[in-house]
PDB file of N, CA and C in Angstrom:
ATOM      1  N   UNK A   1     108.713 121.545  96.805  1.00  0.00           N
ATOM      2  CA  UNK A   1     108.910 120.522  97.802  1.00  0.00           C
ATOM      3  C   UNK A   1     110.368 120.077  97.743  1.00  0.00           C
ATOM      4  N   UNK A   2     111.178 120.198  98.784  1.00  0.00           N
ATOM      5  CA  UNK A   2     112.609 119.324  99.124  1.00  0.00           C
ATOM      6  C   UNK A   2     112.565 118.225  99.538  1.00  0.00           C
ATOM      7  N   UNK A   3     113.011 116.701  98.557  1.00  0.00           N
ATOM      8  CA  UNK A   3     113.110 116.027  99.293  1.00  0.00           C
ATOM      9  C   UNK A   3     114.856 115.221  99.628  1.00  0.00           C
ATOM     10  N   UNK A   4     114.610 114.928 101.074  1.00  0.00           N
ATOM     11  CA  UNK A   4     115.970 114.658 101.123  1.00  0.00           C
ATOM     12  C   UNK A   4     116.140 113.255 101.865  1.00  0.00           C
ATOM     13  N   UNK A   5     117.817 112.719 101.474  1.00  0.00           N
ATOM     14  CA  UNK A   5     117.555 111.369 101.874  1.00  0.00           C
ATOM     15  C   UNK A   5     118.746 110.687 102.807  1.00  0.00           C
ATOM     16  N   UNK A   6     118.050 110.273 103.972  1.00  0.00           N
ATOM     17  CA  UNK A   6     119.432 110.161 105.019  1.00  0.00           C
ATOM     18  C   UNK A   6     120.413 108.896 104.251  1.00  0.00           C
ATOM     19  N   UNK A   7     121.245 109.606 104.195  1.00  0.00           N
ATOM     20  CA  UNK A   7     122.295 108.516 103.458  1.00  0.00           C
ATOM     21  C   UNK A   7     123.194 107.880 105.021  1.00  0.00           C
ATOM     22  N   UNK A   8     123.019 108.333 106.323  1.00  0.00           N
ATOM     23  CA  UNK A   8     123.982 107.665 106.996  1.00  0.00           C
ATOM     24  C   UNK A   8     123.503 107.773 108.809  1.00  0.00           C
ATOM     25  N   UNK A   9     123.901 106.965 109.631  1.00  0.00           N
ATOM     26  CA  UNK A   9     123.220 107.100 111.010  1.00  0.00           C
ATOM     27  C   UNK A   9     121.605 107.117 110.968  1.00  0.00           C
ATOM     28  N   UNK A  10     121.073 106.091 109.881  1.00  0.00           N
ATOM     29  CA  UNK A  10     119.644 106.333 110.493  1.00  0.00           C
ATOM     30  C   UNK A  10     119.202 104.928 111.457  1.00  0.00           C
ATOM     31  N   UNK A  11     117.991 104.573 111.246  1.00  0.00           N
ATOM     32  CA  UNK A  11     116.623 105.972 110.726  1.00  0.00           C
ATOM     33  C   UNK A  11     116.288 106.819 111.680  1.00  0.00           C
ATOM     34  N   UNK A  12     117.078 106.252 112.957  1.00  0.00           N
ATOM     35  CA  UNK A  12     116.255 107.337 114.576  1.00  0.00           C
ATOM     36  C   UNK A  12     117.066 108.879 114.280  1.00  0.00           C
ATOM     37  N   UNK A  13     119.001 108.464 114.178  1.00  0.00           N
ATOM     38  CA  UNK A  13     119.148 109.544 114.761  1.00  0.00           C
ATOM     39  C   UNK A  13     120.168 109.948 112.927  1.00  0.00           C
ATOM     40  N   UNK A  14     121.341 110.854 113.429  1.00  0.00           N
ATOM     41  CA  UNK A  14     121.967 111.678 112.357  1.00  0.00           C
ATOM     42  C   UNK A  14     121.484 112.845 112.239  1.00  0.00           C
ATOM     43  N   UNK A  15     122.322 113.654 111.262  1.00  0.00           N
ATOM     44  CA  UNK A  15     121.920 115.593 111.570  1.00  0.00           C
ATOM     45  C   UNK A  15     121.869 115.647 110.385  1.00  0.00           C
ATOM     46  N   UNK A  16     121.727 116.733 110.208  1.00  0.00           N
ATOM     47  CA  UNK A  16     121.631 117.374 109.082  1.00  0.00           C
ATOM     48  C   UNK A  16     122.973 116.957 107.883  1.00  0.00           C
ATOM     49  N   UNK A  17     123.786 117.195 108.046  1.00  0.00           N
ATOM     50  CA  UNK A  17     125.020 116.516 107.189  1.00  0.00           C
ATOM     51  C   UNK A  17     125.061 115.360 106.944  1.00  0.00           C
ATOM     52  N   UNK A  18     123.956 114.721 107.547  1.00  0.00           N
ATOM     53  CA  UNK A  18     123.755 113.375 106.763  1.00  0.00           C
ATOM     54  C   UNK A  18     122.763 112.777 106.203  1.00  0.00           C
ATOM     55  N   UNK A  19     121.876 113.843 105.452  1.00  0.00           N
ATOM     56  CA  UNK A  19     120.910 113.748 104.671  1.00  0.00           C
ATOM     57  C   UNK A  19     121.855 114.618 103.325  1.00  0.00           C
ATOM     58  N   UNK A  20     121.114 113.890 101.703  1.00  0.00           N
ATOM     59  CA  UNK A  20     121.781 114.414 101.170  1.00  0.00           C
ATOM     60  C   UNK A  20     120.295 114.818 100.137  1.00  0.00           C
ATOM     61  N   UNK A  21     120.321 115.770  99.163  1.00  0.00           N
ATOM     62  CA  UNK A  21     118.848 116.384  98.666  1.00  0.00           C
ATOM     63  C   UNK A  21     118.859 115.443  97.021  1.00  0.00           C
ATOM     64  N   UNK A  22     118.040 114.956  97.345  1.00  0.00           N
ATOM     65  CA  UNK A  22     118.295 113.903  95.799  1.00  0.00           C
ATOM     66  C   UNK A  22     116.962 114.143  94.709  1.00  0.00           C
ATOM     67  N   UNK A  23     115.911 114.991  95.376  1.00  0.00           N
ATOM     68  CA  UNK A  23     115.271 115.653  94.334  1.00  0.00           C
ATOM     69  C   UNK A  23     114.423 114.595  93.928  1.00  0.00           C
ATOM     70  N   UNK A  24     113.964 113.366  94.677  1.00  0.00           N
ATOM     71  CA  UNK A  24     113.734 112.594  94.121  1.00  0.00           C
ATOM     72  C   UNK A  24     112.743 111.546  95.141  1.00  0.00           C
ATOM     73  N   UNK A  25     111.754 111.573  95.416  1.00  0.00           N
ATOM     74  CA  UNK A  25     110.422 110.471  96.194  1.00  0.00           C
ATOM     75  C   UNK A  25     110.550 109.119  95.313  1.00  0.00           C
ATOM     76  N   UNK A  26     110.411 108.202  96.195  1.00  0.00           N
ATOM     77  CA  UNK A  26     109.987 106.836  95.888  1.00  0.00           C
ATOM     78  C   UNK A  26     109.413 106.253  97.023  1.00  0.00           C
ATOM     79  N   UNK A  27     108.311 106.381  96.925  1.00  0.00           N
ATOM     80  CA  UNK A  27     106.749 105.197  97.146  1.00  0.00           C
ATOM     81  C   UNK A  27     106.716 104.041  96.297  1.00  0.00           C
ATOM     82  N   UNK A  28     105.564 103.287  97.399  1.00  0.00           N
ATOM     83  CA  UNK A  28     105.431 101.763  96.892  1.00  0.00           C
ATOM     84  C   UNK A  28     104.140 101.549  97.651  1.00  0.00           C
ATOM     85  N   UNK A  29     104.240 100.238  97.493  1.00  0.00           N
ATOM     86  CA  UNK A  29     103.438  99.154  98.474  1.00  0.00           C
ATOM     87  C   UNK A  29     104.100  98.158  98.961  1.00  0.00           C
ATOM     88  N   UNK A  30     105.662  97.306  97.962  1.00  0.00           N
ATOM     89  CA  UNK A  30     106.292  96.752  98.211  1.00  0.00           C
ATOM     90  C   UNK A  30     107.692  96.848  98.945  1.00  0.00           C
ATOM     91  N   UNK A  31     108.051  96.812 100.262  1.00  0.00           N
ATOM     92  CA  UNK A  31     109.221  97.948 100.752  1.00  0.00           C
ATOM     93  C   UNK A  31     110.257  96.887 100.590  1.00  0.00           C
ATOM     94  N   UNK A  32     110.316  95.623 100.304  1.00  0.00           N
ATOM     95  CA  UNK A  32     111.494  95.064  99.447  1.00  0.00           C
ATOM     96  C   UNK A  32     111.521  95.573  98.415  1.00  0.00           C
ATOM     97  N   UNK A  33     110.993  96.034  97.188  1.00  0.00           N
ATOM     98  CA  UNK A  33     111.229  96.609  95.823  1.00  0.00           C
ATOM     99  C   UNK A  33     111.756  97.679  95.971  1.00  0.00           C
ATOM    100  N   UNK A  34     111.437  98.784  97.212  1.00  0.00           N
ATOM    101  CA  UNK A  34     111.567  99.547  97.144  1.00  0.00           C
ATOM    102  C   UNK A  34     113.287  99.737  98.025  1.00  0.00           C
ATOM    103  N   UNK A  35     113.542  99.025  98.768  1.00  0.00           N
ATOM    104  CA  UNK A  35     114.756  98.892  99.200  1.00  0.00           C
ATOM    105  C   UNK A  35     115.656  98.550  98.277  1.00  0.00           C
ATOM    106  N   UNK A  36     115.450  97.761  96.983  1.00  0.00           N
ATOM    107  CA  UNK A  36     116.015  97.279  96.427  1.00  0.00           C
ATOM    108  C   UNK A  36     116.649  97.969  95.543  1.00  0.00           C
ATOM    109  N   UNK A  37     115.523  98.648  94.758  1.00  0.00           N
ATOM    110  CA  UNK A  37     115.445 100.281  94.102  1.00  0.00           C
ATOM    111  C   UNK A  37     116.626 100.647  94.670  1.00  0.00           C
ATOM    112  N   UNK A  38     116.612 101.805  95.916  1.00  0.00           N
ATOM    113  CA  UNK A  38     117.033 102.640  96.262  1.00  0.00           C
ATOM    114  C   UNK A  38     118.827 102.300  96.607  1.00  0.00           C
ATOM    115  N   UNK A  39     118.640 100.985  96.805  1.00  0.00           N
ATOM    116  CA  UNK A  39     119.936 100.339  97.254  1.00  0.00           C
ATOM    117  C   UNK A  39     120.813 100.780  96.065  1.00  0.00           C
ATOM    118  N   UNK A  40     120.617 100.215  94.521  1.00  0.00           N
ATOM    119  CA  UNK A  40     120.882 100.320  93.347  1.00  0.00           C
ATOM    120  C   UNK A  40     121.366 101.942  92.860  1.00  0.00           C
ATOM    121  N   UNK A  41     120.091 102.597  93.019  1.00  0.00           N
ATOM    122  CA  UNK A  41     119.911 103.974  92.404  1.00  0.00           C
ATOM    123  C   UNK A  41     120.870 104.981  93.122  1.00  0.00           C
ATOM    124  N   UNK A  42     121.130 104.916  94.589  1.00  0.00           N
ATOM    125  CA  UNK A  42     121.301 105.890  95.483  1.00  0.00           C
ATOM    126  C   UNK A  42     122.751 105.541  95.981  1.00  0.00           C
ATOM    127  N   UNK A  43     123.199 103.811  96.114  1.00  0.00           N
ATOM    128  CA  UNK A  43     124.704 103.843  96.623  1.00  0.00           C
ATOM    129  C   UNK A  43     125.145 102.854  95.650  1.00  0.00           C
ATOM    130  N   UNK A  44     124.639 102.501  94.692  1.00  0.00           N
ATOM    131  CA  UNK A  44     124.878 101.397  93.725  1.00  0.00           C
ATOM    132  C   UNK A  44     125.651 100.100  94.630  1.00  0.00           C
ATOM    133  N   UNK A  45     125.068  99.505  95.066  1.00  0.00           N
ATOM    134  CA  UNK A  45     124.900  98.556  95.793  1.00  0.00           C
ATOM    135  C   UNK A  45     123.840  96.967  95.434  1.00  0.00           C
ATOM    136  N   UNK A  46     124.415  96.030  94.552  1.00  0.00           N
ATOM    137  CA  UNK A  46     123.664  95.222  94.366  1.00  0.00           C
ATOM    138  C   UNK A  46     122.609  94.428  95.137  1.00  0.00           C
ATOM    139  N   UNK A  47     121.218  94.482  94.838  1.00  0.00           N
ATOM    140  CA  UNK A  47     120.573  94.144  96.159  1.00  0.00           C
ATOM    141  C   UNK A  47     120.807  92.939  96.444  1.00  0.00           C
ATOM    142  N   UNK A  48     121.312  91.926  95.498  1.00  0.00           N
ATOM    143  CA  UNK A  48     121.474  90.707  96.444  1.00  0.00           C
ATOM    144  C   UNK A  48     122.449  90.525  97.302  1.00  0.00           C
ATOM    145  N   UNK A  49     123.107  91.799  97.451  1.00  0.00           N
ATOM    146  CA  UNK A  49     124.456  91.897  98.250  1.00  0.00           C
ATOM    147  C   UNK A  49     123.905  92.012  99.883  1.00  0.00           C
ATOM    148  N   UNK A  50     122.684  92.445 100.088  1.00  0.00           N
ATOM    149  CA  UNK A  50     122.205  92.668 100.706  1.00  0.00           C
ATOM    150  C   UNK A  50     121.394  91.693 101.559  1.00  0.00           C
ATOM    151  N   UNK A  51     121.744  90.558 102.229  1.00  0.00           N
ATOM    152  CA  UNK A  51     121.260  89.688 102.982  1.00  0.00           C
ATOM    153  C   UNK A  51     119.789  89.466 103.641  1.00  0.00           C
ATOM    154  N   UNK A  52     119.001  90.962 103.866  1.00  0.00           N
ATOM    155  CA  UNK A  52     118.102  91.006 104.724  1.00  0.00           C
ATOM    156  C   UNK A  52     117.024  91.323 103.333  1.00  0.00           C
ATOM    157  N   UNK A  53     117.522  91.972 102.389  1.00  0.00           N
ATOM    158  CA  UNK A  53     116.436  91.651 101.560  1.00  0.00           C
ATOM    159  C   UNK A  53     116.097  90.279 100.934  1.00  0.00           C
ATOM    160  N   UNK A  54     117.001  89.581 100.811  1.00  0.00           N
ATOM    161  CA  UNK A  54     117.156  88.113 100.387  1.00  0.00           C
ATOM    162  C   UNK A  54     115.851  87.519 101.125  1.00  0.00           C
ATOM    163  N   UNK A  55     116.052  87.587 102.696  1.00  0.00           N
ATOM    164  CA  UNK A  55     115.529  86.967 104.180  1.00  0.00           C
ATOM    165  C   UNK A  55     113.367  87.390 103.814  1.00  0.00           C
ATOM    166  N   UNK A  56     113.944  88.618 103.343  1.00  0.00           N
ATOM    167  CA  UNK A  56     112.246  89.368 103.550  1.00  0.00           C
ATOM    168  C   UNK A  56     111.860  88.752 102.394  1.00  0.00           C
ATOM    169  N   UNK A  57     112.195  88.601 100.880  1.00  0.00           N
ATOM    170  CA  UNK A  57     111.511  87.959 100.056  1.00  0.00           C
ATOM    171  C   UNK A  57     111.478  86.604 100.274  1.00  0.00           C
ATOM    172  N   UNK A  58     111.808  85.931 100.843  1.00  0.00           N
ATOM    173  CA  UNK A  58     112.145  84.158 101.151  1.00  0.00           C
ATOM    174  C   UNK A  58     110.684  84.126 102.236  1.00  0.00           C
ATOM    175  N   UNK A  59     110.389  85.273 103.326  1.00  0.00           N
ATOM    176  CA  UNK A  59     109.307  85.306 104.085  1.00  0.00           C
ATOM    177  C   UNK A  59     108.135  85.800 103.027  1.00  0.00           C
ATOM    178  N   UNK A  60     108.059  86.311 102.033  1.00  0.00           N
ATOM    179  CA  UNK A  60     106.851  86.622 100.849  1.00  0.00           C
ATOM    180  C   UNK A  60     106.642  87.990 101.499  1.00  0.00           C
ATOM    181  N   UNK A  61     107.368  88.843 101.947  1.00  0.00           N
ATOM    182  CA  UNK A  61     107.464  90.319 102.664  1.00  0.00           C
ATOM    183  C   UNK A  61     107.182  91.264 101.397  1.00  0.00           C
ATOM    184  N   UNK A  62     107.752  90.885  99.917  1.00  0.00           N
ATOM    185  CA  UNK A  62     108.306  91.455  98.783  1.00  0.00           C
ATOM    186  C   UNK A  62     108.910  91.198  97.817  1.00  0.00           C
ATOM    187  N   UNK A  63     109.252  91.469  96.657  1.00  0.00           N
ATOM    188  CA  UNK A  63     110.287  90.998  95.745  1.00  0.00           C
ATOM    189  C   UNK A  63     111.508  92.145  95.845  1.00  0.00           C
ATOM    190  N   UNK A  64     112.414  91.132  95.183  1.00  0.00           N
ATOM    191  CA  UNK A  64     113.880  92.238  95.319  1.00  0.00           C
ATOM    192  C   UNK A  64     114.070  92.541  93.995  1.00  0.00           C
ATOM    193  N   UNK A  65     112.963  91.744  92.595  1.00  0.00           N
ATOM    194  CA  UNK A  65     113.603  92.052  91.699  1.00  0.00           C
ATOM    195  C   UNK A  65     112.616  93.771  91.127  1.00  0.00           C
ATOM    196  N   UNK A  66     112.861  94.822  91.100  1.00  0.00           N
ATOM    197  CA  UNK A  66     112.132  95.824  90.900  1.00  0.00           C
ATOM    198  C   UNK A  66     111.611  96.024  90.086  1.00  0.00           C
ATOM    199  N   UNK A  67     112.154  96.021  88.857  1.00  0.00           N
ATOM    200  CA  UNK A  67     112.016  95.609  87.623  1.00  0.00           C
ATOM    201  C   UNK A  67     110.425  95.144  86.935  1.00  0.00           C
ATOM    202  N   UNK A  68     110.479  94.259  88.135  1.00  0.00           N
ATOM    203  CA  UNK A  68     109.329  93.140  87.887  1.00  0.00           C
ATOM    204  C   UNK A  68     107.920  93.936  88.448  1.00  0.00           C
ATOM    205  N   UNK A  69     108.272  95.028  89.195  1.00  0.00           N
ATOM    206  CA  UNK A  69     107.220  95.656  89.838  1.00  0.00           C
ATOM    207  C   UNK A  69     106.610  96.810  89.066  1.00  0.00           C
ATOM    208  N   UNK A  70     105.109  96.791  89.114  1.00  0.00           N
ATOM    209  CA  UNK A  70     104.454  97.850  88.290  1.00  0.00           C
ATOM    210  C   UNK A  70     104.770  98.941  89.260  1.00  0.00           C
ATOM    211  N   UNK A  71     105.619  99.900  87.869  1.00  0.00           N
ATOM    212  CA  UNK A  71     105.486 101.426  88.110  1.00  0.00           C
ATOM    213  C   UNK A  71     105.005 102.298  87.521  1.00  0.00           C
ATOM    214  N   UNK A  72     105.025 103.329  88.174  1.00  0.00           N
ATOM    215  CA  UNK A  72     104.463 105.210  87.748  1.00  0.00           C
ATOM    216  C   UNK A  72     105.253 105.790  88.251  1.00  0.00           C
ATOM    217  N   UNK A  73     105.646 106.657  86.789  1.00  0.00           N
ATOM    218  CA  UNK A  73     106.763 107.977  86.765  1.00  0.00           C
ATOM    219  C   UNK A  73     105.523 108.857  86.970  1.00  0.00           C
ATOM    220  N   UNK A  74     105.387 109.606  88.203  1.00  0.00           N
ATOM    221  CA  UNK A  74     104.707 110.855  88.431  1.00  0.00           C
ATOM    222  C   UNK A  74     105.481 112.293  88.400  1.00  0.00           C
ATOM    223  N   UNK A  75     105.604 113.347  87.451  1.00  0.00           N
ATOM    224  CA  UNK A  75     106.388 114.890  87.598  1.00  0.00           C
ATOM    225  C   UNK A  75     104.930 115.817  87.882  1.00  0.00           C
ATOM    226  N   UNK A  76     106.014 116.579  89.145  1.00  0.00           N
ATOM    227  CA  UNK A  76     105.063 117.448  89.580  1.00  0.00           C
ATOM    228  C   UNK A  76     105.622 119.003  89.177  1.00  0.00           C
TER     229      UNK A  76
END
C-alpha cells in the first residue's frame, strides 16, 4: 500500500507534485488531535500556532493536545 500526503493546494485541487509519499496513515476519531499530530510530525509547525485548531477545541470539536489522546501503533 502507498500512502501519500498532499503537502500543498489542497484538499480539492493540486497534482501530483504536490503530494509527497510519507509511508505513513494516521486515523482517529478526534480530527483536532489528529491535525495537531500531523501539523507537528509532517511540517513541524506548532499547533498552537495554528488558530483554527485553537477555535475547534474552544467549540469541544477535539483536543489539540495529542499526547493526551489514546493511541495504537498498528505495522502491517
Amino acid at each position: 500500500m502507498r500512502i501519500g500526503v498532499l503537502v500543498r493546494n489542497g484538499p480539492t485541487g493540486g497534482s501530483l507534485a504536490d503530494v509527497l509519499m510519507k509511508k505513513t496513515l494516521v486515523a482517529g476519531t478526534d480530527p483536532v488531535a489528529l491535525d495537531a499530530y500531523v501539523a507537528k510530525a509532517y511540517w513541524n509547525i506548532e499547533p498552537s500556532q495554528l488558530r483554527y485548531l485553537k477555535l475547534a477545541q474552544d467549540r469541544g470539536l477535539g483536543r489539540m493536545d495529542f499526547d493526551k489522546v489514546r493511541t495504537e501503533v498498528v505495522k502491517v
